[in-house]
Structure formats: structure tokens, C-alpha cells
Protein backbone atom coordinates (compact mmCIF):
# COMPACT_ATOMS: atom_id res chain seq x y z
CA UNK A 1 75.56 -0.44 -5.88
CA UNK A 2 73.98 -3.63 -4.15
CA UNK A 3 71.53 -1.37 -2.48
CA UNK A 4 70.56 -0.16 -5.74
CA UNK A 5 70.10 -3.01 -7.73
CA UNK A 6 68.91 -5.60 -5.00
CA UNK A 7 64.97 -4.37 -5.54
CA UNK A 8 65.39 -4.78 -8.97
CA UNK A 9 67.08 -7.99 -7.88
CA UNK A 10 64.11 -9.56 -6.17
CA UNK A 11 61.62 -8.47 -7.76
CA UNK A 12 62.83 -10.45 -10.85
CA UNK A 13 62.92 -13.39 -9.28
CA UNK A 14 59.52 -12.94 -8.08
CA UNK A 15 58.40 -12.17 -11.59
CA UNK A 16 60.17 -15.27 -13.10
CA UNK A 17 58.24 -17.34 -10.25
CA UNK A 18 55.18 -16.11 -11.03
CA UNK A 19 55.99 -16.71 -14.70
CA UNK A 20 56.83 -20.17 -14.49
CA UNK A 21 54.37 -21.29 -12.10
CA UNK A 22 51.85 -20.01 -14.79
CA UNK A 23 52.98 -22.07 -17.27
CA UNK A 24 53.02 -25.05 -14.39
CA UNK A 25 49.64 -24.71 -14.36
CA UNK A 26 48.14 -23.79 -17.59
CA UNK A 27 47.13 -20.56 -16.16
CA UNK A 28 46.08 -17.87 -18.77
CA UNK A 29 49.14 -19.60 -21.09
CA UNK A 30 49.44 -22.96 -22.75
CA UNK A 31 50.40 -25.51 -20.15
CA UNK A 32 54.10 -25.75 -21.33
CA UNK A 33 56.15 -27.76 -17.98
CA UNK A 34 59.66 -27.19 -20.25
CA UNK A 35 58.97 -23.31 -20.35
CA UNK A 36 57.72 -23.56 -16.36
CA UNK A 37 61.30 -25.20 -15.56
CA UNK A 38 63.37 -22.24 -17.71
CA UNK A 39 61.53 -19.33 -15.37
CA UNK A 40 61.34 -21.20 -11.92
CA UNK A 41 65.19 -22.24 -12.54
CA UNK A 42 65.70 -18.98 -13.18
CA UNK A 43 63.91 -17.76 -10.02
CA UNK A 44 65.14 -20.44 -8.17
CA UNK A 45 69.10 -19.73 -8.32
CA UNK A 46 68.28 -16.38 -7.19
CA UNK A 47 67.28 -18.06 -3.68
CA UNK A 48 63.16 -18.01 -4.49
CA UNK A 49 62.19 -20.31 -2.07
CA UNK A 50 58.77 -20.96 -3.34
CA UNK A 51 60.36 -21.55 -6.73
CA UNK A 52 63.05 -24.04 -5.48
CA UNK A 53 60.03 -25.74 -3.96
CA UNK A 54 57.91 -26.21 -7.11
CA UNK A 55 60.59 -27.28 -9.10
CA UNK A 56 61.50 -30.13 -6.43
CA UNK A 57 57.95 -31.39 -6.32
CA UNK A 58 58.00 -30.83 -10.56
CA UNK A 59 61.05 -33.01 -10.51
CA UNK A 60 59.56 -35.70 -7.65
CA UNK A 61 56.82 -37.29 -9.70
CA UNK A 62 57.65 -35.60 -13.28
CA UNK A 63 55.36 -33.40 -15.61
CA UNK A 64 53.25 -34.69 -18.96
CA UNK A 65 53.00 -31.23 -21.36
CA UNK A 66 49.49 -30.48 -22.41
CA UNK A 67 50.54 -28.41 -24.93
CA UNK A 68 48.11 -28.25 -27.78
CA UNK A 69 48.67 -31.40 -29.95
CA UNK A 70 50.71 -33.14 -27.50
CA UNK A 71 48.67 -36.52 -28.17
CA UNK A 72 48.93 -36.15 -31.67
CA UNK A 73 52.65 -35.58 -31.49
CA UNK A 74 53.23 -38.95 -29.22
CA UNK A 75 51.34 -41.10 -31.54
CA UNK A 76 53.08 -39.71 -34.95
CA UNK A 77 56.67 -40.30 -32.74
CA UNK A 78 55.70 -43.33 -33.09
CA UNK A 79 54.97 -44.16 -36.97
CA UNK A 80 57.23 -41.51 -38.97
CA UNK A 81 60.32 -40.64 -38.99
CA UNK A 82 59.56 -37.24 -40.65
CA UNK A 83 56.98 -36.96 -37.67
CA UNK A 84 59.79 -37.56 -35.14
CA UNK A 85 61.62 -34.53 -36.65
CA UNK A 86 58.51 -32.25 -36.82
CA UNK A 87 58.03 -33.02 -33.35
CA UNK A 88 62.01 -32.51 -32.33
CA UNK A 89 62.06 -28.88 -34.09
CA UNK A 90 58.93 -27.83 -32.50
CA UNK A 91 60.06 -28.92 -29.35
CA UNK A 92 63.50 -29.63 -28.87
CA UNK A 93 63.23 -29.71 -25.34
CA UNK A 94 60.51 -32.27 -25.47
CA UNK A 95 57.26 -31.63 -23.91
CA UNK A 96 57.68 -33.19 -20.41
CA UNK A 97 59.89 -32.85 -17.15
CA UNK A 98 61.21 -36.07 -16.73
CA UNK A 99 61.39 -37.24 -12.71
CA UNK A 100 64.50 -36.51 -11.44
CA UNK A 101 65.05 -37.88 -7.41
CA UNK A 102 68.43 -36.57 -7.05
CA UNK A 103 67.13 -32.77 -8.26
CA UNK A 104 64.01 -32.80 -6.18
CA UNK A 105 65.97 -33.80 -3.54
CA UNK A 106 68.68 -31.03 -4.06
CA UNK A 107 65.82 -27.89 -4.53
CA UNK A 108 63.41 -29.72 -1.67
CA UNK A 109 66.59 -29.15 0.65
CA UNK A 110 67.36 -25.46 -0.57
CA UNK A 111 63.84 -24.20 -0.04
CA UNK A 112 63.56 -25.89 3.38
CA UNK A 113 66.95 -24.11 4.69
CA UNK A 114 65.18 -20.48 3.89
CA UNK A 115 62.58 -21.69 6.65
CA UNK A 116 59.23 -22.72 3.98
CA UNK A 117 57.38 -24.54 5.85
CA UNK A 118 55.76 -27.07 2.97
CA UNK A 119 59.13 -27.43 1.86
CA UNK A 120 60.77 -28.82 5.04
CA UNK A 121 57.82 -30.59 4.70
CA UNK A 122 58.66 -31.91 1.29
CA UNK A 123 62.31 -32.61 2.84
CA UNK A 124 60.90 -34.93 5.63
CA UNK A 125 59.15 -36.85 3.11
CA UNK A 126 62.45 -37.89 0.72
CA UNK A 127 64.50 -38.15 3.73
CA UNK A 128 61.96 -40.77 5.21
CA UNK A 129 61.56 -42.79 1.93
CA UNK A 130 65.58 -42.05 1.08
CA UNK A 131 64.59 -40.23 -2.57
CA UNK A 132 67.15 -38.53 -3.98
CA UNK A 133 69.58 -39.24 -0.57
CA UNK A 134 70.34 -41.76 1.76
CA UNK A 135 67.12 -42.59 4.40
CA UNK A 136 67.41 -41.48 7.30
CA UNK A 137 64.46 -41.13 9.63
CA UNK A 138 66.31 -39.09 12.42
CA UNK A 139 67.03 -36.21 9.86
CA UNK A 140 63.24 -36.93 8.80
CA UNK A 141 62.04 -35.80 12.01
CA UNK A 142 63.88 -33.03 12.32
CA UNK A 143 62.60 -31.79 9.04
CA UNK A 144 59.05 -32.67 10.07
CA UNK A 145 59.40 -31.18 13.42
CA UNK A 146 60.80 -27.65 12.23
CA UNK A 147 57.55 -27.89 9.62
CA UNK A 148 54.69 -28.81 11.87
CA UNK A 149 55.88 -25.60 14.52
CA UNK A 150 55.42 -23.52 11.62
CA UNK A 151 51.45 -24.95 11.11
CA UNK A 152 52.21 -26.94 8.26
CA UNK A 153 49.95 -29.69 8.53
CA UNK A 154 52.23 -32.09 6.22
CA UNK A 155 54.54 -31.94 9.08
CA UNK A 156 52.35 -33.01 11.52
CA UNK A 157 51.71 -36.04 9.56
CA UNK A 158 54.95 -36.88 9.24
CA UNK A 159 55.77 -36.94 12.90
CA UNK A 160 52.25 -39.23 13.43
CA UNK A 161 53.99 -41.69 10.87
CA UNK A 162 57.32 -41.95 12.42
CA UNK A 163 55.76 -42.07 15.48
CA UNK A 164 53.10 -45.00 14.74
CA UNK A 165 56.05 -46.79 13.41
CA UNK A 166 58.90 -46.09 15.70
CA UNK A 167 61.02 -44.30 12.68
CA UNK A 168 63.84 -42.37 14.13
CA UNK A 169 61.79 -41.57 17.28
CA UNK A 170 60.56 -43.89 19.86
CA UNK A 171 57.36 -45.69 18.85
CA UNK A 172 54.30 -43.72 20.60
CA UNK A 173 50.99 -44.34 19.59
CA UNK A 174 49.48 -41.68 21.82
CA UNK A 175 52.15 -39.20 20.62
CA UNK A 176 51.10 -40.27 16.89
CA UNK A 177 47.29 -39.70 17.60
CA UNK A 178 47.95 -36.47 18.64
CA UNK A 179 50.16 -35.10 15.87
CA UNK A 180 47.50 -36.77 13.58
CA UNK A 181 44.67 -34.83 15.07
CA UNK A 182 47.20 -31.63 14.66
CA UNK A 183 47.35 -32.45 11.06
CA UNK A 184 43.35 -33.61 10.73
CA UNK A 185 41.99 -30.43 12.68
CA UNK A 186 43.66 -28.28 9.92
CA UNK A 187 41.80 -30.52 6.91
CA UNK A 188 44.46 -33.04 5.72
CA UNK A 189 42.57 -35.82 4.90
CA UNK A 190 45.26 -38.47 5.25
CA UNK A 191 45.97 -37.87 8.82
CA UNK A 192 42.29 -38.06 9.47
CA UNK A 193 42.08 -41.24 8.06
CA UNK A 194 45.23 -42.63 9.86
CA UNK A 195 43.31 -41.02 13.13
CA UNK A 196 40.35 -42.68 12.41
CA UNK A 197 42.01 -46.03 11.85
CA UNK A 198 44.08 -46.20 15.03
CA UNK A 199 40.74 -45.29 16.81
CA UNK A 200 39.31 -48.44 15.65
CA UNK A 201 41.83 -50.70 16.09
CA UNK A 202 42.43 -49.75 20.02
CA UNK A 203 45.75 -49.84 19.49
CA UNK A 204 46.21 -46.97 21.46
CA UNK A 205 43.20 -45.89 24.00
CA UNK A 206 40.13 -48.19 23.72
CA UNK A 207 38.48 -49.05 20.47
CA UNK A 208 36.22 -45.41 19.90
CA UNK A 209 33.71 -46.52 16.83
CA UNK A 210 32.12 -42.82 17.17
CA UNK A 211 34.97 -40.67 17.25
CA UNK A 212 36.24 -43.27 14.21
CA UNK A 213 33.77 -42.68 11.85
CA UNK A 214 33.64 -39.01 12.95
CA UNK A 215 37.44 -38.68 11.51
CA UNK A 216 36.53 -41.27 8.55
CA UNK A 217 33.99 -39.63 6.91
CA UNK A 218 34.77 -36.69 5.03
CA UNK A 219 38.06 -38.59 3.55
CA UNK A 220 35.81 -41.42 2.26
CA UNK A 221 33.40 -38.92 1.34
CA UNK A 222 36.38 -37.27 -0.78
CA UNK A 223 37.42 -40.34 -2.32
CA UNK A 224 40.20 -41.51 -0.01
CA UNK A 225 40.43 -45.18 -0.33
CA UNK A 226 42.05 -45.86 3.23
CA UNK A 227 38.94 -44.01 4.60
CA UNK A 228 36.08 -45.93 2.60
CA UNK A 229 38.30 -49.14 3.54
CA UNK A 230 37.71 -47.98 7.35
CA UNK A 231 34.04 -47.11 7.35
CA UNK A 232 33.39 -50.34 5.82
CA UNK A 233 34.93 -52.38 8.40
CA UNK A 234 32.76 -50.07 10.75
CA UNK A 235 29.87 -51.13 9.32
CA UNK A 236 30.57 -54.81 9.29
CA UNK A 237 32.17 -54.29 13.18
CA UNK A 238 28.54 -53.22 14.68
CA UNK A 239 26.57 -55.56 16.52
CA UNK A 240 23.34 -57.08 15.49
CA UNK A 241 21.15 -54.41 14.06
CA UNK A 242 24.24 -52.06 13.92
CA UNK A 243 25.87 -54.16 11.12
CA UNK A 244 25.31 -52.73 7.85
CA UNK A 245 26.65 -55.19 4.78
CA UNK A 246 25.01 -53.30 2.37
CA UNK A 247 26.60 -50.34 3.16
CA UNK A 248 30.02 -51.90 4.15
CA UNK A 249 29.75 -53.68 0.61
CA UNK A 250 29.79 -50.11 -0.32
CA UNK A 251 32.31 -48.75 1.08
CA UNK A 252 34.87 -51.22 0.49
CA UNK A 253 34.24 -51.62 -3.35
CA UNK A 254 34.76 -47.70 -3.24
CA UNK A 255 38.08 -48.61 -1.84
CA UNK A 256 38.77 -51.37 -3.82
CA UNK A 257 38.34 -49.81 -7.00
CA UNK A 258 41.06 -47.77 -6.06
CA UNK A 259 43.43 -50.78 -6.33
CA UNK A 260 42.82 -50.85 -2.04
CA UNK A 261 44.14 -54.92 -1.50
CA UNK A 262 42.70 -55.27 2.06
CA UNK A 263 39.64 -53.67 0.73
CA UNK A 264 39.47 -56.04 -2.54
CA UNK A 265 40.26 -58.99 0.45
CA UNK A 266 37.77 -57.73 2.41
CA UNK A 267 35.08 -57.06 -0.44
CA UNK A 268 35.31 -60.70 -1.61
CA UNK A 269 35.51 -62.14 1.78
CA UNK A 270 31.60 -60.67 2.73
CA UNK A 271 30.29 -61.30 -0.94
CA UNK A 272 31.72 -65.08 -1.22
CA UNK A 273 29.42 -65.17 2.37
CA UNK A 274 26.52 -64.39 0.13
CA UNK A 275 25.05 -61.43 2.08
CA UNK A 276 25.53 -58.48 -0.59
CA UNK A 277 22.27 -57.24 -0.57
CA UNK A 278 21.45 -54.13 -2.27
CA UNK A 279 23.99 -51.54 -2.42
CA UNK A 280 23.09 -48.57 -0.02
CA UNK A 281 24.19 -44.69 -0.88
């Protein structure tokens, strides 16, 4: 009878995936994140990896419901009661998925053990900043480790971080430049920009300004505010006709309008010098 029905089995849950991640996403449907949760649960007890692994990163940061006179529906919550009851019978589930720590945790660690690669990702993550469990870096890089052999470029990053910081594995700078090139040479901008970084300081091999900016500047250009912090310290780092205020000035008020502090630091340090200039593209 298994035989039979297991098909049938799977290809439900598949369904119910696809169903809910639609709704996740607004995708041909109303964006409706209570409706997502009902199908990817439903997927999700039937062992759906990729289900188990949206609803832990649903549950991570939470989920605010577009649905179609959402915004008028918050601000009437607020001034009627009769309003308040309008809004409770049309959705009685409420509109958004709260964050939950302790369930992200719980369906990050579910996906990961059926071998999904983002998802052991996603594991490494809570274990290293101890959401939804206890922190432990060791388990961390384990996690991270089984990720990044699969190609996952998440888990590459990982490892550079507890590397650079000594997290559960001895503290190897080298070893963390290489894991963040891994993860950089397959287009994650964050471990370009921690690559780029360490090249500058010399922490690790001697200070490479070229190969720096090289890593830098398609994050910046992408909006990442560690990046634009970087390439405008490289611009203020060059000597004599090599230093570029205008464009560091640039650069760092990129960052800092990001909420970036050493950029904002940084940013009022060259201006209160008085050598702003004009701003260059």
C-alpha cells in the first residue's frame, strides 16, 4: 500500500511547497504570508526540505502581509473599535508571520539534516549567533563546513568568519582569505567585501591596494555599505596624486547613509579637515 500511495505522497508535498512559496512571494496570488505558512507547514511535516527551509528563514526575521488594504487596515486598528473587528473577521489570523527564533531554529535544523545545502547554511548562522539555541561555534562549523563542500557559498562565508575571528576553530587569517575568495568567486558580495578588507589592512599577506579594490568594487557598486566604507579609505590611503578626497568623500557618505558608524567617523573626520571638494561619480 506504501508503494502505492507514496507518489501521490510526494508529490503533494511538492504541490503544497510550490503553493505556499507563491503566496511567500506574491507570485500570480495576493501576497498573503498567513496562507504561505498553512501550505509550506503542510509541506514541511511531510519532510519537504525546501519547505522546512523557507519557513525557518519566514520565521527568522518575520513577514509584513501586503495583502490589498493592509495599510488601511493598520491605521483603522488603530482609531475604531468596529475597525478592529472588521479587520479580526477578515483576517483572523492577522496579516503577518510574527518572528519566531525558537521555530526557525527548529525547521533551519530539519532541512539541514536532509543534506540542503542553504539550509545547513542557515543552521551555521543561528548556531553562531545562538538564535533559537544555545551558541555554539564548534557545531557552527560543522554546519558551515558540511554546506560549503556542497558549493554553497553561504558556507564558505561562514567558515572565513569563524576563521578571521578564531570562533570554534583556530584563528587563521590565511585560512579565512581563502574560504572568502571560495565564497566571492561564486558572487556573494559580503565575502568579497570581507576579502577586500583584510587585503587592505595586511593583516594577513602584505597590504594589496589592487587586488582590494578589485574585490571592493562591485559590492560598493551594489550598494554594500562595508564595501563603499573600504574604497573610500582606498582613496584617502594613496599617495600624493593617488589620493582622491573627492571621491573618498563619496564613497563613505554612500556608506554612511547606510547608518555605516566608521564610515559616518570617517566622513566627518576628512570634511571637518575642510578638503570636500566636489563630489566625484
Amino acid at each position: 500500500m506504501i508503494r502505492f500511495r507514496w507518489p501521490w505522497y510526494r508529490g503533494g508535498a511538492e504541490r503544497a511547497y510550490r503553493r505556499g512559496y507563491r503566496y511567500l512571494r506574491g507570485d500570480g496570488v495576493a501576497h498573503d504570508p498567513i496562507a504561505a505558512l498553512r501550505w509550506l507547514t503542510r509541506a514541511a511535516r511531510r519532510g519537504h526540505a525546501r519547505a522546512q527551509h523557507a519557513l525557518s528563514m519566514a520565521y527568522l526575521s518575520g513577514v509584513v502581509g501586503r495583502a490589498a488594504g493592509a495599510s488601511w487596515l493598520s491605521e483603522a486598528r488603530s482609531r475604531s473599535t468596529a475597525a478592529v473587528d472588521n479587520a479580526d473577521l477578515l483576517y483572523p489570523q492577522g496579516l503577518d508571520i510574527k518572528p519566531d527564533p525558537d521555530l526557525a531554529f527548529a525547521w533551519a535544523k530539519a532541512a539541514a539534516r536532509r543534506g540542503l545545502a542553504c539550509a545547513e547554511a542557515n543552521l551555521g548562522m543561528l548556531y553562531t549567533r545562538g538564535l533559537g539555541c544555545k551558541q555554539d561555534f564548534g557545531e557552527a562549523a560543522l554546519w558551515y563546513r558540511r554546506s560549503a563542500a556542497s558549493g554553497e557559498s553561504a558556507g564558505a562565508l561562514g567558515l572565513g568568519i569563524l576563521h578571521e575571528g578564531g570562533l570554534g576553530v583556530a584563528k587563521d587569517i590565511a585560512e579565512a582569505m581563502r574560504w572568502y575568495r571560495t565564497a566571492a568567486e561564486a558572487g556573494n558580495d559580503v565575502a568579497a567585501s570581507a576579502l577586500g578588507l583584510l587585503l587592505m589592512s595586511g593583516e594577513g599577506p602584505e597590504p594589496d591596494p589592487a587586488q582590494a579594490q578589485r574585490w571592493l568594487a562591485g559590492p560598493a557598486a551594489r550598494g554594500y555599505p562595508h564595501a563603499q566604507y573600504g574604497l573610500g579609505l582606498l582613496c584617502l590611503r594613496g599617495p600624493g596624486a593617488e589620493r582622491d578626497e573627492a571621491r573618498a568623500e563619496f564613497w563613505l557618505s554612500k556608506a554612511a547613509a547606510q547608518g555605516h558608524t566608521a564610515a559616518r567617523s570617517a566622513l566627518l573626520k576628512l570634511q571637518s579637515a575642510g578638503t570636500t571638494g566636489d563630489v566625484a561619480a
